[in-house]
Each structure stands twice: as structure tokens, then as C-alpha cells.
PDB file of N, CA and C in Angstrom:
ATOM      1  N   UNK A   1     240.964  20.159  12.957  1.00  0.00           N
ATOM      2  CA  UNK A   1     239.998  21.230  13.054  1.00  0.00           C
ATOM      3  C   UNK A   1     238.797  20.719  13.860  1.00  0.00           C
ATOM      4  N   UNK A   2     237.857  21.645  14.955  1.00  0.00           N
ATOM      5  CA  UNK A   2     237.752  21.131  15.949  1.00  0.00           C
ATOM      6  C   UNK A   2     235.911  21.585  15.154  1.00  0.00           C
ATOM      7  N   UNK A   3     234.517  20.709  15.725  1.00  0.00           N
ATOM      8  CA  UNK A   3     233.870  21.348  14.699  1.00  0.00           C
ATOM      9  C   UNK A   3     233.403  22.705  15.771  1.00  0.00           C
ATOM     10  N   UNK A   4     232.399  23.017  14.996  1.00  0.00           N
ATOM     11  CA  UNK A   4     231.648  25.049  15.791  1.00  0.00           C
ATOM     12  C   UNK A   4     230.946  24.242  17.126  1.00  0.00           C
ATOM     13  N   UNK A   5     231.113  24.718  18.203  1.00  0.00           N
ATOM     14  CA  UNK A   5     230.379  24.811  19.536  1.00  0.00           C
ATOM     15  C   UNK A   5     229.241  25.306  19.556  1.00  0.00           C
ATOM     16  N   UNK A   6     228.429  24.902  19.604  1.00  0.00           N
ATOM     17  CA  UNK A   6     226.896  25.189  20.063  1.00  0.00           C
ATOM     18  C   UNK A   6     226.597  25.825  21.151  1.00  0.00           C
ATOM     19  N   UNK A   7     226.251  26.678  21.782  1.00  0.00           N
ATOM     20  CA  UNK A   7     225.839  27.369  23.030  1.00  0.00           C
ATOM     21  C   UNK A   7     225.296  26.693  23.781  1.00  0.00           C
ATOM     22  N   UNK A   8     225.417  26.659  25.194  1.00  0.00           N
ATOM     23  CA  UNK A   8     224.629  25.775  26.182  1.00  0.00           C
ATOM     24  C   UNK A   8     223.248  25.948  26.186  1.00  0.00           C
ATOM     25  N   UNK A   9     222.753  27.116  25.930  1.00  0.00           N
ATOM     26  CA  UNK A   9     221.428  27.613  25.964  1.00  0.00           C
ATOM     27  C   UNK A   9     220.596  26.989  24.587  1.00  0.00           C
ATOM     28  N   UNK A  10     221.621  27.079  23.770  1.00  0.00           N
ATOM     29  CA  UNK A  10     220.770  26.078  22.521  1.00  0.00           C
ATOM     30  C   UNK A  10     220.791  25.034  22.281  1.00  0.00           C
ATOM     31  N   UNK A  11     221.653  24.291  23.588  1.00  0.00           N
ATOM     32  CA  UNK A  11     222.171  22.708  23.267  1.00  0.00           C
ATOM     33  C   UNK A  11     220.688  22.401  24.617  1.00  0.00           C
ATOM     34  N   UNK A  12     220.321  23.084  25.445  1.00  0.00           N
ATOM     35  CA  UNK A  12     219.404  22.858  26.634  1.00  0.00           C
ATOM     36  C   UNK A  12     217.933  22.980  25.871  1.00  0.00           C
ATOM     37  N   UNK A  13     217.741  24.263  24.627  1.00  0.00           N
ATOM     38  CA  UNK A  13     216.399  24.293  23.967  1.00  0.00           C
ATOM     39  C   UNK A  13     216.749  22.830  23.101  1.00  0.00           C
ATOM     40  N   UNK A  14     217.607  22.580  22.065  1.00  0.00           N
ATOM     41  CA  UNK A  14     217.402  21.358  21.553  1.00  0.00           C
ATOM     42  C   UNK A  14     216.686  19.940  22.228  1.00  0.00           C
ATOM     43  N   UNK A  15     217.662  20.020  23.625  1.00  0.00           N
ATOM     44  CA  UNK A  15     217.702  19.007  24.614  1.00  0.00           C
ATOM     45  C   UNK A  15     216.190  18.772  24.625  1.00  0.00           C
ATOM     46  N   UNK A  16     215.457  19.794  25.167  1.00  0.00           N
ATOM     47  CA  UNK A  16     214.671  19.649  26.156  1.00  0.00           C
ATOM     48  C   UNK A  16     212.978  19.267  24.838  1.00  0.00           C
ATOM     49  N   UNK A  17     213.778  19.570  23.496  1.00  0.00           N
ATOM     50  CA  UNK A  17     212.107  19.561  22.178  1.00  0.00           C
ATOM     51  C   UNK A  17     213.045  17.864  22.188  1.00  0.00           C
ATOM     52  N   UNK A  18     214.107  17.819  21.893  1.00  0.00           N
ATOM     53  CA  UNK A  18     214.631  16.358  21.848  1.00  0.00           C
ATOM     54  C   UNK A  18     214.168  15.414  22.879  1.00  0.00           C
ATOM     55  N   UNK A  19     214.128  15.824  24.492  1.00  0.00           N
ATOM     56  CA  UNK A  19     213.525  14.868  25.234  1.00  0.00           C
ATOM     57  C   UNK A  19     212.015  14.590  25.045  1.00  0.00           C
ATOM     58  N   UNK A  20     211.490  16.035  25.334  1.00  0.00           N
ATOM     59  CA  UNK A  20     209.392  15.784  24.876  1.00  0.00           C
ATOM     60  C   UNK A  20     209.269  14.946  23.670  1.00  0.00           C
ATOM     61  N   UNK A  21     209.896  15.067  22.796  1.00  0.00           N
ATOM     62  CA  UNK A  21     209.490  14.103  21.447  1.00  0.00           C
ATOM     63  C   UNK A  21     209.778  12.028  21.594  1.00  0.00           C
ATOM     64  N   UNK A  22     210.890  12.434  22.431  1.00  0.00           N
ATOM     65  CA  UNK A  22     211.359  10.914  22.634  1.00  0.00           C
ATOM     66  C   UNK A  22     210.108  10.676  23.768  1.00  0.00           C
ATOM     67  N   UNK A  23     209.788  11.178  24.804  1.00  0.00           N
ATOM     68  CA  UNK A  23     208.697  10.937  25.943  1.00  0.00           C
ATOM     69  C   UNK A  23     207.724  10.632  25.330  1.00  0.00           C
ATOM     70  N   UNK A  24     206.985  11.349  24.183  1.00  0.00           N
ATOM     71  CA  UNK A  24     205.256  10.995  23.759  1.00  0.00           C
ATOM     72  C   UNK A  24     205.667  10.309  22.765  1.00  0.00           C
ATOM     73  N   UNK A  25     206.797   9.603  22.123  1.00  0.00           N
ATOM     74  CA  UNK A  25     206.770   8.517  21.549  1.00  0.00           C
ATOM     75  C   UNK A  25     207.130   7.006  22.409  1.00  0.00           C
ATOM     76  N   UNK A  26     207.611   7.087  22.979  1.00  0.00           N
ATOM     77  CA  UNK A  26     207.540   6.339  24.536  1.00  0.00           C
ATOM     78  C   UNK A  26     207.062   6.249  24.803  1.00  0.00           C
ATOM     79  N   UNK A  27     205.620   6.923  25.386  1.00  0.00           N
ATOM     80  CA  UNK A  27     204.439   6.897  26.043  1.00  0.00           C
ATOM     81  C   UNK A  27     203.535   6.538  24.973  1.00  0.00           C
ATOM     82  N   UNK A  28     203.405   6.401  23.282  1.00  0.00           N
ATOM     83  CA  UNK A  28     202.738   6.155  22.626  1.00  0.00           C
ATOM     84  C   UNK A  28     202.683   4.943  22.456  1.00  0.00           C
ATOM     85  N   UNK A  29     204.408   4.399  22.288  1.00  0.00           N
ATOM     86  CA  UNK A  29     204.534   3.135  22.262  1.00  0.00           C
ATOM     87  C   UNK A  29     203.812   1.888  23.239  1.00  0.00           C
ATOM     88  N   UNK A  30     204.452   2.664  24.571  1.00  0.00           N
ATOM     89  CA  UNK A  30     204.211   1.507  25.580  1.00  0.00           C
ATOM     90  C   UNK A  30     202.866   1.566  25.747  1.00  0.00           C
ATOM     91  N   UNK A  31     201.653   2.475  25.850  1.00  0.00           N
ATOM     92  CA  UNK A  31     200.482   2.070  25.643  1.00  0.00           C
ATOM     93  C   UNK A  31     199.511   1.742  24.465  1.00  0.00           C
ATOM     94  N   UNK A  32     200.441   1.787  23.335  1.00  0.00           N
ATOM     95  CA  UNK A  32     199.695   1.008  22.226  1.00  0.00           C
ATOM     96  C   UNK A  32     200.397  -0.380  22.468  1.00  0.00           C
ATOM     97  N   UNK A  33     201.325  -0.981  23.108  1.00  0.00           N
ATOM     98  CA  UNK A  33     201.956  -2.893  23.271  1.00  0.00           C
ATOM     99  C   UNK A  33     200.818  -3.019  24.616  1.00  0.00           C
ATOM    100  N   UNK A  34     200.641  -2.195  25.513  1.00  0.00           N
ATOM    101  CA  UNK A  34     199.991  -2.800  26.701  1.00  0.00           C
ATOM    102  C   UNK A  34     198.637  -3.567  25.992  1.00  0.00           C
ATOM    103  N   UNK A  35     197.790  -3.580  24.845  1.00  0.00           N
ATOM    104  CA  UNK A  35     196.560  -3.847  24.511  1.00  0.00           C
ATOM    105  C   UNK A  35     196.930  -5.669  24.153  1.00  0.00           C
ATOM    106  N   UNK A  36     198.483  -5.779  24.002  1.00  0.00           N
ATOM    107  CA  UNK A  36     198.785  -7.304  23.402  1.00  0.00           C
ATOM    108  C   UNK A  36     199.309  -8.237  24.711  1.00  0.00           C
ATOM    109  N   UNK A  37     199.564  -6.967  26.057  1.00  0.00           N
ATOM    110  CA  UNK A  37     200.173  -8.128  27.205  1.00  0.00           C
ATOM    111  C   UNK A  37     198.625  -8.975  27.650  1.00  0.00           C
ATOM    112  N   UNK A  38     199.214 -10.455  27.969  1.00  0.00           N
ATOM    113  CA  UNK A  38     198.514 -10.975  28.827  1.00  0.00           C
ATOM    114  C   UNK A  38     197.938 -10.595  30.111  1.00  0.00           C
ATOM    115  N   UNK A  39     196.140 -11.078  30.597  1.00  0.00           N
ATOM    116  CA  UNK A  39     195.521 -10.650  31.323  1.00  0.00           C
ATOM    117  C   UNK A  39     196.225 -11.351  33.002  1.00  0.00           C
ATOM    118  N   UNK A  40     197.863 -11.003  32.966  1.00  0.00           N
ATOM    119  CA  UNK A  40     198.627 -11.700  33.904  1.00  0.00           C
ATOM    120  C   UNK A  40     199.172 -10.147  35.235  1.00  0.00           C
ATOM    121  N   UNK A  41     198.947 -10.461  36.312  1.00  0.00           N
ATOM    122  CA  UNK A  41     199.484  -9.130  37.054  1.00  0.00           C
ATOM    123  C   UNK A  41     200.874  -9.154  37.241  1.00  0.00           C
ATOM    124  N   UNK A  42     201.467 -10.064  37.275  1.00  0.00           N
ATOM    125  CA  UNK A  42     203.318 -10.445  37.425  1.00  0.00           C
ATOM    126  C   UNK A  42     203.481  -9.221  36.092  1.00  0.00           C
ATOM    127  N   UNK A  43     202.903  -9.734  35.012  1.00  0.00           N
ATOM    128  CA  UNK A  43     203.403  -9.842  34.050  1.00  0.00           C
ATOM    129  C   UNK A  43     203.101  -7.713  33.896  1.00  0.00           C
ATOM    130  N   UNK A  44     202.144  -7.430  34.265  1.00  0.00           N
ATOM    131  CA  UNK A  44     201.864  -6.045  34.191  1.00  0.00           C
ATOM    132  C   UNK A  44     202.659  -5.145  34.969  1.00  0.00           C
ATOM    133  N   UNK A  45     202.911  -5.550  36.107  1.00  0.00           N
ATOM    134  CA  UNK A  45     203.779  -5.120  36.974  1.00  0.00           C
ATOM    135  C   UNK A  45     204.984  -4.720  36.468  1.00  0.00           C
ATOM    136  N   UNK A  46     205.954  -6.145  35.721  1.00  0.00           N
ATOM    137  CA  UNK A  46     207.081  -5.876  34.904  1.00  0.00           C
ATOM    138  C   UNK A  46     207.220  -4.817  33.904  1.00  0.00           C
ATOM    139  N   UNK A  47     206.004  -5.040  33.465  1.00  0.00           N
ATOM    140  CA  UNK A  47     205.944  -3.847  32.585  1.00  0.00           C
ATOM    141  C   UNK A  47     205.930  -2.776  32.305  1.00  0.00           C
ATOM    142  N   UNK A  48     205.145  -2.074  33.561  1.00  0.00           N
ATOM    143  CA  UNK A  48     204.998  -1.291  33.847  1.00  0.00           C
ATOM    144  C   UNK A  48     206.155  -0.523  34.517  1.00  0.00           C
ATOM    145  N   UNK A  49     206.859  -1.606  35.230  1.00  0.00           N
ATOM    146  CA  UNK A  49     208.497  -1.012  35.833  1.00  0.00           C
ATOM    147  C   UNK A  49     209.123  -0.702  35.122  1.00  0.00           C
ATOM    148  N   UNK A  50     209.605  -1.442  33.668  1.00  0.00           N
ATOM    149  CA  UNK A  50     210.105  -1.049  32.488  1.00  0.00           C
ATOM    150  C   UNK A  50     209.363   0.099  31.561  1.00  0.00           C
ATOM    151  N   UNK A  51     208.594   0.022  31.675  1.00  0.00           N
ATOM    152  CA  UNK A  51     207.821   1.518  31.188  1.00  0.00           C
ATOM    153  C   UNK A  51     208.229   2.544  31.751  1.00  0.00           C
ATOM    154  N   UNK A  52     207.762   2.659  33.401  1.00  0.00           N
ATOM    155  CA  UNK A  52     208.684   3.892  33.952  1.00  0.00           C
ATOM    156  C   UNK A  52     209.853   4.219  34.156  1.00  0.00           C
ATOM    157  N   UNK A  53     210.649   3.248  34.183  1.00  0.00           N
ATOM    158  CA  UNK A  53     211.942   3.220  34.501  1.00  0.00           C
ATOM    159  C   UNK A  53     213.101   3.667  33.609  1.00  0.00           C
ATOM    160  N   UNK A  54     212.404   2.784  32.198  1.00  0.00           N
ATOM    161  CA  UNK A  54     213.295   2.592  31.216  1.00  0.00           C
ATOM    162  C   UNK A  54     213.091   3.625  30.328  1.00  0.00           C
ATOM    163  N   UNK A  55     212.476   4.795  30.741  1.00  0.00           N
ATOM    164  CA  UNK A  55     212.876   5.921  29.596  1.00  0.00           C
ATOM    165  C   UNK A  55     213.850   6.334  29.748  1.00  0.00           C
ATOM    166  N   UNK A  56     214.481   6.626  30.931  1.00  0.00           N
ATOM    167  CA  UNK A  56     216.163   7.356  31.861  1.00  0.00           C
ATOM    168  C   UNK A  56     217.210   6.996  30.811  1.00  0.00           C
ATOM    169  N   UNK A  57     217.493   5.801  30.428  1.00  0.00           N
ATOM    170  CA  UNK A  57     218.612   4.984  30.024  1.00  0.00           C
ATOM    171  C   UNK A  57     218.641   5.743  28.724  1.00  0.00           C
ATOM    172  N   UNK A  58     217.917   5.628  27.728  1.00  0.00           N
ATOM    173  CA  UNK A  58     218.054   5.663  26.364  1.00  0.00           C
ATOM    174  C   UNK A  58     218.404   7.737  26.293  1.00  0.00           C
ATOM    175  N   UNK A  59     217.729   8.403  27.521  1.00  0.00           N
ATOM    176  CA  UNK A  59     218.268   9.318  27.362  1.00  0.00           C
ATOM    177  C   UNK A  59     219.234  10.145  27.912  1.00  0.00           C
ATOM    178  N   UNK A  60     220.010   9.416  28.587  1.00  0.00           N
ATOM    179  CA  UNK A  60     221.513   9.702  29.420  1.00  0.00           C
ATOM    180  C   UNK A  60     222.456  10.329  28.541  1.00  0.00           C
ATOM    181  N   UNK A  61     222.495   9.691  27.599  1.00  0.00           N
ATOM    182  CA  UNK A  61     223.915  10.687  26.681  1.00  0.00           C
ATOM    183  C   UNK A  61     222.885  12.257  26.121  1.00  0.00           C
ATOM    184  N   UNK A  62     221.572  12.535  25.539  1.00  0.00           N
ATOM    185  CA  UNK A  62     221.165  13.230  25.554  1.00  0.00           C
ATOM    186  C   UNK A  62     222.027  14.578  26.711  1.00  0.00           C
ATOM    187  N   UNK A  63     221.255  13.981  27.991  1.00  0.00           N
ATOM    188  CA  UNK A  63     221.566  14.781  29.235  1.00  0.00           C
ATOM    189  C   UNK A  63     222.616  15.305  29.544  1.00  0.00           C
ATOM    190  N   UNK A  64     223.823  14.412  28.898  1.00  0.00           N
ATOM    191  CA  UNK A  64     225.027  14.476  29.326  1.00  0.00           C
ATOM    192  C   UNK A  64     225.549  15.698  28.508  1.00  0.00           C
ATOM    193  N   UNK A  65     224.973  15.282  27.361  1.00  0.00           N
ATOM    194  CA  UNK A  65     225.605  16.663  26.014  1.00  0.00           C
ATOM    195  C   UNK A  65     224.935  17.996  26.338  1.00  0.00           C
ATOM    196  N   UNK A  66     223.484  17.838  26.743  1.00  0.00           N
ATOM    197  CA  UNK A  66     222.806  19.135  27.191  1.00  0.00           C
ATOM    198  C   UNK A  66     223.610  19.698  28.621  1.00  0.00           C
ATOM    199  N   UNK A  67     224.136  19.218  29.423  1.00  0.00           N
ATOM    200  CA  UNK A  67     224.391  19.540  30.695  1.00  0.00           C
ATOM    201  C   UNK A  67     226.468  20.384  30.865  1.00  0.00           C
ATOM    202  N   UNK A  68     226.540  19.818  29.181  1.00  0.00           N
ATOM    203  CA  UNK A  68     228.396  20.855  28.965  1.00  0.00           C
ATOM    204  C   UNK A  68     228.272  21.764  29.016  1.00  0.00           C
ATOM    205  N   UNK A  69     229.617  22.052  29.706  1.00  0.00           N
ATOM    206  CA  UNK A  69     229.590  24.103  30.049  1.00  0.00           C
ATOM    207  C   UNK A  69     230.426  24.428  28.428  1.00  0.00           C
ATOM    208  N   UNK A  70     229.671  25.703  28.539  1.00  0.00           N
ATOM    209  CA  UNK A  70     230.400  26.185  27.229  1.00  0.00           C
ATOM    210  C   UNK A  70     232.147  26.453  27.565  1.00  0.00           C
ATOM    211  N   UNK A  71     232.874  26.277  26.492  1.00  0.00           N
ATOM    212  CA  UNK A  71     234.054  26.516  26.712  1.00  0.00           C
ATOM    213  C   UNK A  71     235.245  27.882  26.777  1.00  0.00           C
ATOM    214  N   UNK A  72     235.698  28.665  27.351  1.00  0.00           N
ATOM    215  CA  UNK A  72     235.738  29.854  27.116  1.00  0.00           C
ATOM    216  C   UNK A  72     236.660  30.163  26.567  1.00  0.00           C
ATOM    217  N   UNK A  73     235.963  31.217  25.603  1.00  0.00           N
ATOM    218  CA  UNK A  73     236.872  31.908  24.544  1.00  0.00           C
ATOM    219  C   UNK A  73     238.404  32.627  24.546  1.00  0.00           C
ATOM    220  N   UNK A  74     239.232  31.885  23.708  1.00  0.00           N
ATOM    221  CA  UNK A  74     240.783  32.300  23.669  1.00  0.00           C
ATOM    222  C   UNK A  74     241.287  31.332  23.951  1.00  0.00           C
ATOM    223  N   UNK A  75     240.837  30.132  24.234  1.00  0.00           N
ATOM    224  CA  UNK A  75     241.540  28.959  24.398  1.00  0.00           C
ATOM    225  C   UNK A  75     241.366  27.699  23.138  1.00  0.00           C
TER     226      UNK A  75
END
């Protein structure tokens, strides 16, 4: 037994309160650790690349589940 399908339109509203919540906790995080990095620019730089960069990753399967076509009915 296969479970109930969710609508694309409500899997895209979930998606999209699911991404904003993961973003301003992300963005909360990484600028409440920036107050403990060293007064180093290498070192800010890195960080900062991983700050912007590294939100993408953690939300790829998110995207992937928001982005299924619904499946059509009778099959």
C-alpha cells in the first residue's frame, strides 16, 4: 500500500515555509559563530564561502521532493 500523495502545490507551500525557516536559522547561526572566529582574513574569507555556499547542500533533497510532478490519476 502506497502512502496518500500530497499535491504539488502543497508540497511547493510546505517547501518554500520549510526553506525560509531553515535560511533564518542559518543566517542566525552563522552570525552568532562569526563573534568567536579569529581577527584572521584567510580565515573570514573561508567562512564566509561556507556560509554562502553551504546552505544549497543541506537543502537539495528538500528541492528535489518540492519540484515532483503530481502523478496522474487511474494509474
Amino acid at each position: 500500500m502506497s502512502a496518500p500523495l500530497i499535491p504539488a502545490r502543497l508540497r511547493k507551500l510546505i517547501g518554500g515555509i520549510g526553506i525560509m525557516v531553515f535560511l533564518a536559522a542559518w543566517i542566525w547561526a552563522f552570525t552568532s559563530l562569526y563573534d568567536y572566529l579569529p581577527n584572521n582574513r584567510a580565515v573570514h574569507l573561508i567562512y564566509f564561502v561556507v556560509a554562502g555556499m553551504g546552505w544549497g547542500l543541506p537543502l537539495m533533497p528538500l528541492m528535489s521532493w518540492m519540484g515532483k510532478a503530481d502523478k496522474p490519476i487511474g494509474r
